[in-house]
C-alpha atoms as a PDB file:
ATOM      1  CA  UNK A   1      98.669 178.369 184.914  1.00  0.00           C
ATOM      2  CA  UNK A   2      99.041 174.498 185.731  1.00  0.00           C
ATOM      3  CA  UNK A   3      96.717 173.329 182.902  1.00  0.00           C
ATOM      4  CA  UNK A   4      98.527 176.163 180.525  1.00  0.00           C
ATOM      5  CA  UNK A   5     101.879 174.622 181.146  1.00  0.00           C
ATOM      6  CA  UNK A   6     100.850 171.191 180.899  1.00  0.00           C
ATOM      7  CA  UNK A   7      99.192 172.285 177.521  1.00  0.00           C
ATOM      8  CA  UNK A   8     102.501 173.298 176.035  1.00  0.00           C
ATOM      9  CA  UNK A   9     104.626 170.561 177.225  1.00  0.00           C
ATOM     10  CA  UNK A  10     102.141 168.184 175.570  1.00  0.00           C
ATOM     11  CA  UNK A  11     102.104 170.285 172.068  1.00  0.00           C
ATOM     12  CA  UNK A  12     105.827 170.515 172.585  1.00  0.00           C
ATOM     13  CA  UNK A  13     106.642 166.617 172.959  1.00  0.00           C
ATOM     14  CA  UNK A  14     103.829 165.565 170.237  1.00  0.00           C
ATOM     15  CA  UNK A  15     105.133 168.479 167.821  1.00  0.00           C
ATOM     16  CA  UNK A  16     108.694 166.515 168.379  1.00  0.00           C
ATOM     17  CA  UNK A  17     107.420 163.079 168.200  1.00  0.00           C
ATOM     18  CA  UNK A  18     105.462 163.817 165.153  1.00  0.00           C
ATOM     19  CA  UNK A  19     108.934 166.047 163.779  1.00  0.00           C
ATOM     20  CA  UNK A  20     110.856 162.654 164.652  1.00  0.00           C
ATOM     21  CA  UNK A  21     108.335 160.055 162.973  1.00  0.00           C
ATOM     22  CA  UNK A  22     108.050 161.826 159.223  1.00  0.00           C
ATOM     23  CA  UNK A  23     111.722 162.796 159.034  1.00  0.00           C
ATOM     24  CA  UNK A  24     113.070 159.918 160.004  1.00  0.00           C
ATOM     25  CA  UNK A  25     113.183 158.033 156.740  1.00  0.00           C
ATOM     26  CA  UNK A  26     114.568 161.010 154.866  1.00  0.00           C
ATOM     27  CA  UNK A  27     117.454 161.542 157.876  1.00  0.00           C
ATOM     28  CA  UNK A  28     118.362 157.858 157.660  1.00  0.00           C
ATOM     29  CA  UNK A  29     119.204 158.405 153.586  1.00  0.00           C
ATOM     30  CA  UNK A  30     122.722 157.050 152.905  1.00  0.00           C
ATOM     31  CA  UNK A  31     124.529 156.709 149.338  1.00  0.00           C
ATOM     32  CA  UNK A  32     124.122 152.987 148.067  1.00  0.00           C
ATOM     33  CA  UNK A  33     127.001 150.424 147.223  1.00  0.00           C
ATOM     34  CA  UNK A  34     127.058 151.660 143.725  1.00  0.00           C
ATOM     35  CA  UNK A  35     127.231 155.503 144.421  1.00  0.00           C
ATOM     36  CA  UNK A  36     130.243 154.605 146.187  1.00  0.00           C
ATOM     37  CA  UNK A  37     132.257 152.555 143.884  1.00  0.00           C
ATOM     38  CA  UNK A  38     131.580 155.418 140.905  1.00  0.00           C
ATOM     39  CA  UNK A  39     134.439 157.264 142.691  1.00  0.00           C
ATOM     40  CA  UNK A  40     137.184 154.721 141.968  1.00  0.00           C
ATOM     41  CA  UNK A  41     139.309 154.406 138.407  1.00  0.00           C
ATOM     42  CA  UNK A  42     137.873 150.291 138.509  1.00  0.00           C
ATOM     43  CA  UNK A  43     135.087 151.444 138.161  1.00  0.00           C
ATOM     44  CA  UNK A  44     135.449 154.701 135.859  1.00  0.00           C
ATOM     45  CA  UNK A  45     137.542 152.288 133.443  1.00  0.00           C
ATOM     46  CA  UNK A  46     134.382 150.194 132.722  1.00  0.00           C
ATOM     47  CA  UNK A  47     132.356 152.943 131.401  1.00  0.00           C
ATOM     48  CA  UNK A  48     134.166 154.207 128.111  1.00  0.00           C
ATOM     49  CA  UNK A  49     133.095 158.046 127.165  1.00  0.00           C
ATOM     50  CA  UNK A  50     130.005 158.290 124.923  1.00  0.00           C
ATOM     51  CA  UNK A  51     130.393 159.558 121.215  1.00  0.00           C
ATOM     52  CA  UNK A  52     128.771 162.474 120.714  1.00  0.00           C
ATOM     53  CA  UNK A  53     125.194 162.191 119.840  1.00  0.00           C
ATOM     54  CA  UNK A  54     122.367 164.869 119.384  1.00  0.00           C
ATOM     55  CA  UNK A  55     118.965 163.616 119.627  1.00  0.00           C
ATOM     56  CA  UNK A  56     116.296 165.250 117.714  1.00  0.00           C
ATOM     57  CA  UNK A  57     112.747 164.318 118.872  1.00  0.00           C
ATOM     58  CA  UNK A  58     110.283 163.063 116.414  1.00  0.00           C
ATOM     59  CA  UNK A  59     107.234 162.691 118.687  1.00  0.00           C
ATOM     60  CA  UNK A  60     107.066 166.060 120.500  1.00  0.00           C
ATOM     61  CA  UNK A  61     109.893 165.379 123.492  1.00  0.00           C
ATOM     62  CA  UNK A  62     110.659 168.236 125.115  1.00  0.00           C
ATOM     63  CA  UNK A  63     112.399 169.521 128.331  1.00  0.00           C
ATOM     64  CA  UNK A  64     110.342 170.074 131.374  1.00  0.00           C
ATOM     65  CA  UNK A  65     110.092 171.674 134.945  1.00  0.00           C
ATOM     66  CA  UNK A  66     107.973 170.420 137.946  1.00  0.00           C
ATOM     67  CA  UNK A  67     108.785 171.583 141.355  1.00  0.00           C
ATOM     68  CA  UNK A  68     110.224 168.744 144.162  1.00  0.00           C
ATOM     69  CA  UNK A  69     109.363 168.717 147.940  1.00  0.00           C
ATOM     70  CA  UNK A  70     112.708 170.463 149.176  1.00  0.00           C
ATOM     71  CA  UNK A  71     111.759 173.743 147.270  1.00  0.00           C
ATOM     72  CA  UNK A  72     113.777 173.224 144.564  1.00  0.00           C
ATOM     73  CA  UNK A  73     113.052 172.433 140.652  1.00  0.00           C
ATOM     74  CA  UNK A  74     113.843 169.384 138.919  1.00  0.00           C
ATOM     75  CA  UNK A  75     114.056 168.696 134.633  1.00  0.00           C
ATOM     76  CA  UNK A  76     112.715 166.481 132.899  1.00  0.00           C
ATOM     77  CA  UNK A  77     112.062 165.054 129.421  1.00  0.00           C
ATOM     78  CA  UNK A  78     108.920 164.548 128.747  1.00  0.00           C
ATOM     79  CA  UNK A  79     106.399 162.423 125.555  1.00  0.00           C
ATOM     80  CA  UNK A  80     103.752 163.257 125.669  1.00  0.00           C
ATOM     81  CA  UNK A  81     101.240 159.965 124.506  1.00  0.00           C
ATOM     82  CA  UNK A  82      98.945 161.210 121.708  1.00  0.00           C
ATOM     83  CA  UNK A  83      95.880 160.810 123.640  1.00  0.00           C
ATOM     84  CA  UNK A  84      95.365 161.986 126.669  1.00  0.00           C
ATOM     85  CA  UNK A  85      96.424 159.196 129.410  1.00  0.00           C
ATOM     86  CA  UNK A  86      96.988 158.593 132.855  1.00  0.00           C
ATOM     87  CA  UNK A  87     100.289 156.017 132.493  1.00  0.00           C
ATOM     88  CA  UNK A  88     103.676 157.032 132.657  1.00  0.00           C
ATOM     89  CA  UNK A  89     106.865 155.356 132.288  1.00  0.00           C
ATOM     90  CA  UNK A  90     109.890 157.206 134.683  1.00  0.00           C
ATOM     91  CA  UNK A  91     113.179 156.507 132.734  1.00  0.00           C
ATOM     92  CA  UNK A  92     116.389 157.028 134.609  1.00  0.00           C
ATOM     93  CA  UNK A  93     119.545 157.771 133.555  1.00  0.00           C
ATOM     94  CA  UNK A  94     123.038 155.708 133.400  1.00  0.00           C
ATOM     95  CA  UNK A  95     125.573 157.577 135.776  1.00  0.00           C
ATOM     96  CA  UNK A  96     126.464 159.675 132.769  1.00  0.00           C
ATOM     97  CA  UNK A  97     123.470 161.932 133.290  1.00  0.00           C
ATOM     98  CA  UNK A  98     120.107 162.780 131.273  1.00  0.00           C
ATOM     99  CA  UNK A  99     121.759 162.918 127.645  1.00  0.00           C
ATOM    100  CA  UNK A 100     120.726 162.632 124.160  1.00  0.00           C
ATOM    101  CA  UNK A 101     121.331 158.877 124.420  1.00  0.00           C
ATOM    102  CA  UNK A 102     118.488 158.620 127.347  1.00  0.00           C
ATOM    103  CA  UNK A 103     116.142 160.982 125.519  1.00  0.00           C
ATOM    104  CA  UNK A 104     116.542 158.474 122.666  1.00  0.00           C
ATOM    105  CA  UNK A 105     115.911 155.313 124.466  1.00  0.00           C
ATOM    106  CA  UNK A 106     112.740 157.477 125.828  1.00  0.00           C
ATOM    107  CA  UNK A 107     111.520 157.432 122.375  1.00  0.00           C
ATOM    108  CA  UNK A 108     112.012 153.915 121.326  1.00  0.00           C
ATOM    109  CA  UNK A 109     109.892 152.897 124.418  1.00  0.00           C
ATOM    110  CA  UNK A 110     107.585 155.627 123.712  1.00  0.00           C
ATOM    111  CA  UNK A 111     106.826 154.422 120.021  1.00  0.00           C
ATOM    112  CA  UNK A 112     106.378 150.510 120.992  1.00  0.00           C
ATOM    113  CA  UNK A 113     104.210 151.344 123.942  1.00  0.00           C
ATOM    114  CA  UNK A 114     101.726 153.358 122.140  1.00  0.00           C
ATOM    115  CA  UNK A 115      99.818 155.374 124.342  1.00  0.00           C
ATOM    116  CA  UNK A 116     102.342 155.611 127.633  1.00  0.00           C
ATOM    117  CA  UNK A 117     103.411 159.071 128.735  1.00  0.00           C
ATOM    118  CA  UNK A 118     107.503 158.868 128.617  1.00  0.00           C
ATOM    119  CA  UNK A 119     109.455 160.860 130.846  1.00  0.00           C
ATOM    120  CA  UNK A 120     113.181 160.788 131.588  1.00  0.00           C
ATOM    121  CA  UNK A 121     113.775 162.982 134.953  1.00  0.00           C
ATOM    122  CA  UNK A 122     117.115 164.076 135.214  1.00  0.00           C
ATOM    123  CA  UNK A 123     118.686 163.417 138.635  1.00  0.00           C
ATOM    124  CA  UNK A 124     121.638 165.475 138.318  1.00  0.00           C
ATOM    125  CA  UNK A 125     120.051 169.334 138.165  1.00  0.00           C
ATOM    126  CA  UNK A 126     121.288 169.832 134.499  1.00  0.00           C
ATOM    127  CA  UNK A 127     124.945 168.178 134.604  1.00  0.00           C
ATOM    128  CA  UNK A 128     125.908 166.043 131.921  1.00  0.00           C
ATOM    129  CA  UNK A 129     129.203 164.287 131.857  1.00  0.00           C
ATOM    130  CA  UNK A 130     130.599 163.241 129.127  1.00  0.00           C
ATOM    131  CA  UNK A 131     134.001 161.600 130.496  1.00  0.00           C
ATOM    132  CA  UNK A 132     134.096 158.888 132.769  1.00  0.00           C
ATOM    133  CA  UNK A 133     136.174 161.541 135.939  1.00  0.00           C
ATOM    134  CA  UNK A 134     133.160 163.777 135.306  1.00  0.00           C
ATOM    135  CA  UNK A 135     130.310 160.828 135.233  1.00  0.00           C
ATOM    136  CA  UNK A 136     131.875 159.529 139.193  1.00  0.00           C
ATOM    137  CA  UNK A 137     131.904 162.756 140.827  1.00  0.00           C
ATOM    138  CA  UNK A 138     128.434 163.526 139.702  1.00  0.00           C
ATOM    139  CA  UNK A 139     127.393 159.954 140.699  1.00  0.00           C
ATOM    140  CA  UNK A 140     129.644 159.885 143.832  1.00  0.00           C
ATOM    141  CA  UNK A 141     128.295 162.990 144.795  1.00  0.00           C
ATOM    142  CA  UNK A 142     124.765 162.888 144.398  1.00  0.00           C
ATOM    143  CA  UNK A 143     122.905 163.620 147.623  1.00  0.00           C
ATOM    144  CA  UNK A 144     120.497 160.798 148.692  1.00  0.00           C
ATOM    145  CA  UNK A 145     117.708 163.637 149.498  1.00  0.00           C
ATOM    146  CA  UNK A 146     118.049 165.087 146.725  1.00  0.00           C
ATOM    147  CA  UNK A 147     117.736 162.598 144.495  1.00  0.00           C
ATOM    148  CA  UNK A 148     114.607 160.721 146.734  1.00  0.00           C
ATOM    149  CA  UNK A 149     113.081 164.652 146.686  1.00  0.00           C
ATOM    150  CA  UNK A 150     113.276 164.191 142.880  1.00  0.00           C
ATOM    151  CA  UNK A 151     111.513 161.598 142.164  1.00  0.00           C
ATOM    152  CA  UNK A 152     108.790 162.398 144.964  1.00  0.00           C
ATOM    153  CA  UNK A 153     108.675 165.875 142.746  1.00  0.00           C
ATOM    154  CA  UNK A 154     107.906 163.509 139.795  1.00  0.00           C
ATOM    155  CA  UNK A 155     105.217 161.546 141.206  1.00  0.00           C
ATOM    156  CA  UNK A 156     103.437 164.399 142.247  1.00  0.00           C
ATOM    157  CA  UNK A 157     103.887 165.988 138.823  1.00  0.00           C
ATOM    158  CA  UNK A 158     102.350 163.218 136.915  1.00  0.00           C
ATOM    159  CA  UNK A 159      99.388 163.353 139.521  1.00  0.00           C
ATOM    160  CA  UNK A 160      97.777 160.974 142.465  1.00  0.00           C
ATOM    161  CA  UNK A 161      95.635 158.547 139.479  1.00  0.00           C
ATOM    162  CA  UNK A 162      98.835 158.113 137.158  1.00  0.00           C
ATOM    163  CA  UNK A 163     100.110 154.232 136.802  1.00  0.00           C
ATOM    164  CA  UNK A 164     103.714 154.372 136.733  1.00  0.00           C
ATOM    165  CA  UNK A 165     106.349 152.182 136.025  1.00  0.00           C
ATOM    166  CA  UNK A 166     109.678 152.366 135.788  1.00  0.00           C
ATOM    167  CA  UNK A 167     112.936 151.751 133.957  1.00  0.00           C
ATOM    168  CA  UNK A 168     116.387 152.623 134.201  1.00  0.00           C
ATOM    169  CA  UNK A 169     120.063 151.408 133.694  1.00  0.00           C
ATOM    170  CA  UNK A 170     123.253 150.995 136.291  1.00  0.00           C
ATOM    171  CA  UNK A 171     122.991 154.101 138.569  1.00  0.00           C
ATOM    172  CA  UNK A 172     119.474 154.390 136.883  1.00  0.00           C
ATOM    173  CA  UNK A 173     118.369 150.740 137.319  1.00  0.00           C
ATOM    174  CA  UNK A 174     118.831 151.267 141.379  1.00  0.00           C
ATOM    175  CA  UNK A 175     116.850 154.477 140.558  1.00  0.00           C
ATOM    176  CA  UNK A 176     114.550 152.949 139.150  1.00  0.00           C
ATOM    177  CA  UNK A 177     113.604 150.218 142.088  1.00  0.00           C
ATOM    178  CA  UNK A 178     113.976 153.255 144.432  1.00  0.00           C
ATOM    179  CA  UNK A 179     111.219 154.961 142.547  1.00  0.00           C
ATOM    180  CA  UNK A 180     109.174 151.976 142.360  1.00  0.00           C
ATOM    181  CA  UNK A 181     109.324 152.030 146.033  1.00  0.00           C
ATOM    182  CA  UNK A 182     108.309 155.743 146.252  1.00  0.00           C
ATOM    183  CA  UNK A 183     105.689 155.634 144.325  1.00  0.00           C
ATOM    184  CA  UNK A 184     103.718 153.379 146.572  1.00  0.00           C
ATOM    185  CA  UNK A 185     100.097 152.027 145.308  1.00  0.00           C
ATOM    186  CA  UNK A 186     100.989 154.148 141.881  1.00  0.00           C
ATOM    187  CA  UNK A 187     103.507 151.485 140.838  1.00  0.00           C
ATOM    188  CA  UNK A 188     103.302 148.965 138.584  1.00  0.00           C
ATOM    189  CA  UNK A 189     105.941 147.580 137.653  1.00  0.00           C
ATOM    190  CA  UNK A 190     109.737 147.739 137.276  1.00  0.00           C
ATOM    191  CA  UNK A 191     112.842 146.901 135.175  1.00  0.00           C
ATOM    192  CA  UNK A 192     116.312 147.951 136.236  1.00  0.00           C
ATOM    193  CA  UNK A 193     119.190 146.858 133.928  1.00  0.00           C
ATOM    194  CA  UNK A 194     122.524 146.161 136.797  1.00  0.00           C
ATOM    195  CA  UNK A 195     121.571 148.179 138.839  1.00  0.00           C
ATOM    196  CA  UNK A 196     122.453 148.261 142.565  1.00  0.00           C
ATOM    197  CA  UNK A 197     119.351 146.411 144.347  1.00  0.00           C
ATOM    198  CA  UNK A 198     117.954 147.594 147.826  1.00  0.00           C
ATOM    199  CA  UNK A 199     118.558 145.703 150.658  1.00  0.00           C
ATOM    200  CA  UNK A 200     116.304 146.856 153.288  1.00  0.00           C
ATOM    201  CA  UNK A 201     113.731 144.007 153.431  1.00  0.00           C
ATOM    202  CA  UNK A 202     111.327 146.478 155.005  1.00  0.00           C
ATOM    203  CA  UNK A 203     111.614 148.808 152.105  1.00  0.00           C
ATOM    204  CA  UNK A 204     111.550 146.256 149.989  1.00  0.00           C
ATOM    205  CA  UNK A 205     108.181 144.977 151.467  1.00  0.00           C
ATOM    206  CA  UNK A 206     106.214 148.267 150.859  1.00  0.00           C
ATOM    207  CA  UNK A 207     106.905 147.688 146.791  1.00  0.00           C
ATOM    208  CA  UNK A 208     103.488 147.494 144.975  1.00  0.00           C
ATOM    209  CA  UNK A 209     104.577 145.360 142.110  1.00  0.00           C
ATOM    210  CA  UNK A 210     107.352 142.916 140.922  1.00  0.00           C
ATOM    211  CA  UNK A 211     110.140 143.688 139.572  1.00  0.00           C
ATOM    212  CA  UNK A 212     112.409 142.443 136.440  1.00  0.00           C
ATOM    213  CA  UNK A 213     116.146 142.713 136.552  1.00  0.00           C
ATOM    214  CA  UNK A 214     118.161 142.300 133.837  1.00  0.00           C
ATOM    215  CA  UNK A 215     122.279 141.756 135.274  1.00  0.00           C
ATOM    216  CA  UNK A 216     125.776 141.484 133.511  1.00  0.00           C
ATOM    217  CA  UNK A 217     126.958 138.148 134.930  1.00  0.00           C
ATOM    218  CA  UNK A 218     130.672 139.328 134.119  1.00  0.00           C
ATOM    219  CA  UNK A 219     130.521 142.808 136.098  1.00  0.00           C
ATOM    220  CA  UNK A 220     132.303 142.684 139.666  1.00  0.00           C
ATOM    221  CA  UNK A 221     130.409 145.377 141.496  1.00  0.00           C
ATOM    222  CA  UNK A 222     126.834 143.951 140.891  1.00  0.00           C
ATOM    223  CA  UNK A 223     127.839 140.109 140.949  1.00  0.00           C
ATOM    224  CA  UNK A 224     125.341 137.072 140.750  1.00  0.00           C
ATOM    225  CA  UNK A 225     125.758 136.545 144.314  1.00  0.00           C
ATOM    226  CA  UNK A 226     124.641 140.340 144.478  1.00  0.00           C
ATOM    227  CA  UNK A 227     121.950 139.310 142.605  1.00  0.00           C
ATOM    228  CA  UNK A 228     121.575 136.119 144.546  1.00  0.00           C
ATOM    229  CA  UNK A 229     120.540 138.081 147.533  1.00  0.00           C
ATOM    230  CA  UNK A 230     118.505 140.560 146.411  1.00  0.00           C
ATOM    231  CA  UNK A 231     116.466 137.188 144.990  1.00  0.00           C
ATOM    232  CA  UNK A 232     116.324 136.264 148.460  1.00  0.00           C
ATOM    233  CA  UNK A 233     115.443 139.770 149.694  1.00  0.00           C
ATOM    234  CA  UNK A 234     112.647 140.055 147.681  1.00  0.00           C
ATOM    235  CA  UNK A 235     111.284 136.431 148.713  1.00  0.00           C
ATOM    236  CA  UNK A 236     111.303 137.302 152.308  1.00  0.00           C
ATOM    237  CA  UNK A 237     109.696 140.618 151.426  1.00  0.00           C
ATOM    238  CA  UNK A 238     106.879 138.580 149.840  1.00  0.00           C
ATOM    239  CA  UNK A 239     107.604 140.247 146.648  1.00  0.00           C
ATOM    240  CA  UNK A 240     108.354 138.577 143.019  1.00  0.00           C
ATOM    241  CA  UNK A 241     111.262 139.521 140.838  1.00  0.00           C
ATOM    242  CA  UNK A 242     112.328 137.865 137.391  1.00  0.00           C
ATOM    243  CA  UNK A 243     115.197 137.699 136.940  1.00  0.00           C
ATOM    244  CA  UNK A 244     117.623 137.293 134.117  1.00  0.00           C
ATOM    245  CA  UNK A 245     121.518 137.008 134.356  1.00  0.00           C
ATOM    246  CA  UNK A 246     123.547 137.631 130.650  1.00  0.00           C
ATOM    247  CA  UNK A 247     127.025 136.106 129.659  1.00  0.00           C
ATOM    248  CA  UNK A 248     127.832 139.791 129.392  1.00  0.00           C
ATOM    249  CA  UNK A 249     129.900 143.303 131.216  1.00  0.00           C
ATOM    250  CA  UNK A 250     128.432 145.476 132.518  1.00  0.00           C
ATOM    251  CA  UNK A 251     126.147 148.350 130.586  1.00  0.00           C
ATOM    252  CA  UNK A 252     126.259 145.617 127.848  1.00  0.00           C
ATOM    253  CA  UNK A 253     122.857 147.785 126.028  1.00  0.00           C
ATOM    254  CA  UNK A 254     124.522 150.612 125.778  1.00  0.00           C
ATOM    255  CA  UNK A 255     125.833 151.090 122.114  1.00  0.00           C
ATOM    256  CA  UNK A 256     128.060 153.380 122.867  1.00  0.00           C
ATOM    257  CA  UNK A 257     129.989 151.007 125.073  1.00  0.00           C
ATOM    258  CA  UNK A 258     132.284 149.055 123.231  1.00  0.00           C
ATOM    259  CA  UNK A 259     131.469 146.232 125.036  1.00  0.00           C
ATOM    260  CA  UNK A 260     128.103 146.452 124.039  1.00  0.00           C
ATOM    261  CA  UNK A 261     126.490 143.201 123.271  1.00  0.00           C
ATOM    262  CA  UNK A 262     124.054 143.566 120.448  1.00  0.00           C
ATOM    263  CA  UNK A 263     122.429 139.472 121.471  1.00  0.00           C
ATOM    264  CA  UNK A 264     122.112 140.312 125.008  1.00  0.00           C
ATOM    265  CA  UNK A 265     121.080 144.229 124.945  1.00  0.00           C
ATOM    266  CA  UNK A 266     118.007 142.520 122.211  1.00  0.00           C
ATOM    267  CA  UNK A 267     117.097 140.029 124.350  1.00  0.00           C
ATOM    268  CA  UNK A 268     116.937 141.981 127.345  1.00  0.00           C
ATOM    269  CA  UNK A 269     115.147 144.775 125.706  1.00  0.00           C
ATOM    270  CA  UNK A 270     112.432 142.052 124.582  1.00  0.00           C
ATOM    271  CA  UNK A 271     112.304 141.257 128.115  1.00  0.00           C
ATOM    272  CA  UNK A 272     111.615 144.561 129.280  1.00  0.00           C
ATOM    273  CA  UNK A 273     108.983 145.948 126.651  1.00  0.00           C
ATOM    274  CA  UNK A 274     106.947 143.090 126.816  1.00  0.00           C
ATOM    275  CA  UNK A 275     106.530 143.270 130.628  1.00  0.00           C
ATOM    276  CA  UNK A 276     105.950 146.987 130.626  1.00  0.00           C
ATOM    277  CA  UNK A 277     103.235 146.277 127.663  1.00  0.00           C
ATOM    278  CA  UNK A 278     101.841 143.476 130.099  1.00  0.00           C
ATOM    279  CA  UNK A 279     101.829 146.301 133.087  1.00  0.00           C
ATOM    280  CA  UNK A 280      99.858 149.055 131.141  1.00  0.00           C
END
């Protein structure tokens, strides 16, 4: 009776410990700097409302389901290269959601990288905003496990001998290096355009390639001493990042910002196809 008891108590502690150990990182999620400022009118007042804009695919995009680790089902949209291949390129979405606008930009990497799968995975479970009120309470209230469960969905999706890299802009750039993260000895590179940079060191240390970030020296919220840091971050990670600062706001490439910058957005856009042509 002795050795039974003892034989439960030990299954009962080790079935704990083990509970403990793999939940851990998902229990410790918490909503980054960004996801908190999308909430305020600042920050809302930066990000004037998108025209409207219907994309119409001409490579084959379509709209996709793949199932994520919480149970659930996540979208995507989805290129399909021309010949069968094992890279993908993750595109994330500004805070506004997975619109036409992203499902555009999917296709203009798409037809420069030639034989890359493209798919943009939408992190909001369908919503689309299309003012700025709507865009920060979507952002605001996006659940840190839900959006990590995502992505995790996505990886498994595209299948244990993809290469991924990843892309993305403001919420979607901080995406984007979270994804990077996640995706573990499948990554290969990364571009985020301002977004919001990790600052666990430890995370940051478990990233299997470098990373290129593109900022808008003029934005408050993700300021060159933001920036600074996450240099300095990534250097005590033992990790390399390039990166670029413009004399620009911020989401200065989007074109449907009227602070767009048309020299910058080029230039940065240069930047970032010719490293993800260098990764694949």
């Amino acid at each position: 009776m002795k050795k039974l008891f003892l034989t439960l108590l030990v299954s009962t502690v080790s079935y704990f410990g083990f509970s403990q150990t793999c939940c851990s990182p998902t229990s410790s999620l918490k909503k980054d700097d960004m996801q908190l400022m999308a909430s305020t009118k600042e920050f809302q007042k930066a990000h004037a409302e998108p025209l409207p804009y219907t994309h119409v695919s001409m490579v084959g995009g379509e709209m996709i389901e793949f199932k994520t680790p919480d149970g659930q089902m996540a979208n995507a949209y989805l290129i399909k290269a021309a010949a069968k291949s094992n890279k993908y390129l993750f595109v994330y979405q500004e805070w506004w959601g997975l619109n036409d606008y992203i499902k555009k930009q999917a296709e203009v990497f798409y037809n420069d990288l030639k034989d890359v799968n493209v798919i943009a995975i939408d992190m909001y479970d369908g919503k689309v905003a299309t003012t700025a009120q709507d865009a920060g309470k979507y952002m605001s209230g996006a659940d840190p496990k839900r959006l990590q469960s995502i992505i995790q969905g996505a990886v498994a999706y595209v299948g244990p001998k993809a290469k991924i890299a990843s892309v993305g802009w403001c919420f979607g750039g901080g995406l984007s290096l979270k994804s990077a993260i996640l995706e573990g000895k499948q990554a290969v590179g990364c571009v985020m355009y301002y977004g919001m940079p990790e600052k666990d060191v430890e995370k940051l240390k478990t990233l299997n390639c470098d990373v290129l970030g593109l900022f808008a020296a003029k934005e408050q919220w993700i300021s060159p001493a933001v920036v600074a840091q996450f240099e300095k971050d990534m250097s005590a990670a033992g990790k390399k990042v390039k990166v670029k600062n413009y004399d620009a706001e911020h989401a200065f490439a989007n074109p449907s910002n009227p602070k767009f910058d048309k020299v910058a957005s080029e230039d940065a856009y240069s930047l970032a196809i010719n490293y993800l042509k260098s990764k694949f």
